[in-house]
Protein backbone atom coordinates (compact mmCIF):
# COMPACT_ATOMS: atom_id res chain seq x y z
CA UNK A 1 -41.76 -23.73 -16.05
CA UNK A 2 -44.71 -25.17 -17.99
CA UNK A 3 -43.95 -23.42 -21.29
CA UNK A 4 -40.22 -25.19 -20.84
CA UNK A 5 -41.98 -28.23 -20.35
CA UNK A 6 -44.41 -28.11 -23.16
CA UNK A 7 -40.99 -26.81 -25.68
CA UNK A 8 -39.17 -29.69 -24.93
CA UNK A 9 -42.68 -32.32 -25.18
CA UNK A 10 -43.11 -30.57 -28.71
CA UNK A 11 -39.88 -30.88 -30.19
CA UNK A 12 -39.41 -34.88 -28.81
CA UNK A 13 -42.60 -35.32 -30.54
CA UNK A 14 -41.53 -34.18 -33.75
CA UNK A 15 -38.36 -36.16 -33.52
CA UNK A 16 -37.92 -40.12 -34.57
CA UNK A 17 -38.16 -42.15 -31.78
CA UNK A 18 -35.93 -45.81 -31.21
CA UNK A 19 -34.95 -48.30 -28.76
CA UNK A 20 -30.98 -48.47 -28.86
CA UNK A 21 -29.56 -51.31 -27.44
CA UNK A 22 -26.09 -52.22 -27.01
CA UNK A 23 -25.96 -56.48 -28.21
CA UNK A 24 -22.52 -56.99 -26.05
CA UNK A 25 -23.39 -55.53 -23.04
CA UNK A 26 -27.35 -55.29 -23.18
CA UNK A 27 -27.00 -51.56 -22.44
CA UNK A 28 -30.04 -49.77 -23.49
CA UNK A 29 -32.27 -46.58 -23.64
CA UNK A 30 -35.04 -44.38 -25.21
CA UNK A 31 -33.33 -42.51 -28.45
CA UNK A 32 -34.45 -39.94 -30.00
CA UNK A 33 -33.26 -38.47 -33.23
CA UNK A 34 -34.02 -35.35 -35.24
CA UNK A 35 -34.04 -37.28 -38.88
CA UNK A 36 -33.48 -41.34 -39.65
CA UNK A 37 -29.70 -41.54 -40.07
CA UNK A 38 -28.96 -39.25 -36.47
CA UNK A 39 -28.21 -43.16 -35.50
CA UNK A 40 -25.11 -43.95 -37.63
CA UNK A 41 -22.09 -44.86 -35.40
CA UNK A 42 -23.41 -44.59 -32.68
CA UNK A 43 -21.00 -46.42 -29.80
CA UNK A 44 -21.99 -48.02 -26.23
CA UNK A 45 -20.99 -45.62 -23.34
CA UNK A 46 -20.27 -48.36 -21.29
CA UNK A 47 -18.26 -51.09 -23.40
CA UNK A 48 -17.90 -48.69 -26.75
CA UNK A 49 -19.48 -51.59 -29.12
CA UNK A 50 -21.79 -50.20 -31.90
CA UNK A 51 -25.48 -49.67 -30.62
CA UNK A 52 -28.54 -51.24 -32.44
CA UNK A 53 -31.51 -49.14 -32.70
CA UNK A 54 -34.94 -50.54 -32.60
CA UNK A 55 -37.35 -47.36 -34.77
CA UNK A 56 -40.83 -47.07 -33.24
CA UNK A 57 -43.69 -45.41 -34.08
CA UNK A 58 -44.98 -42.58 -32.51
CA UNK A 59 -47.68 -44.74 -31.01
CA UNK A 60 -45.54 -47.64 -29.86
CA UNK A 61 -43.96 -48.22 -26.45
CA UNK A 62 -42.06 -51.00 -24.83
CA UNK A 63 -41.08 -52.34 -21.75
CA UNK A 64 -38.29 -53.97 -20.50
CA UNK A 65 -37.62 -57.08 -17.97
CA UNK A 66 -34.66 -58.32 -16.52
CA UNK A 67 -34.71 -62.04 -15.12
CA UNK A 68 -31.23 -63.41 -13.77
CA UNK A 69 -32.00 -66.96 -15.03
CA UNK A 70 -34.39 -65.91 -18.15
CA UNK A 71 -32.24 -62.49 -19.03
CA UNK A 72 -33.96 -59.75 -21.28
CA UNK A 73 -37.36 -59.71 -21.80
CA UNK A 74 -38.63 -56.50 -24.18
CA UNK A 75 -42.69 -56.66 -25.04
CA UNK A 76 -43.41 -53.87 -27.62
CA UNK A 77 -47.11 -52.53 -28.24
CA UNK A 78 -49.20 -49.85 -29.35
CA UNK A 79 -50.64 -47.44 -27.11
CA UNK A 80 -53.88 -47.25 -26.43
């Protein structure tokens, strides 16, 4: 189990890392992508709109915060 583990750790570390975000429909998740264009055409699977993606480095993170009255709140940083 731990050698699975530690495959799939190594290869998501050697892959380019983004935040994708759908702009019509706020969907959103962690991407990751074996080179820089993996993220052409890349459509919402909820309302089938184009997805942004956000790159980040390998020492970045973010967080995200959903208010009803304020909406979405993302804070990126660098890890520490």
């Amino acid at each position: 189990m731990y050698s699975a583990v530690s495959s799939i750790v190594k290869s998501l570390s050697e892959c380019y890392h983004s935040f994708a975000l759908c702009e019509s429909c706020f969907w959103c998740a962690s991407y990751f992508l074996k080179t820089c264009t993996d993220n052409e055409n890349v459509v919402c699977p909820l309302c089938n709109k184009l997805v942004t993606f956000i790159p980040l480095e390998k020492n970045e993170r973010y967080l995200i915060n959903i208010e009803p009255k304020s909406g979405l709140e993302l804070e990126f940083s660098k890890l520490k």
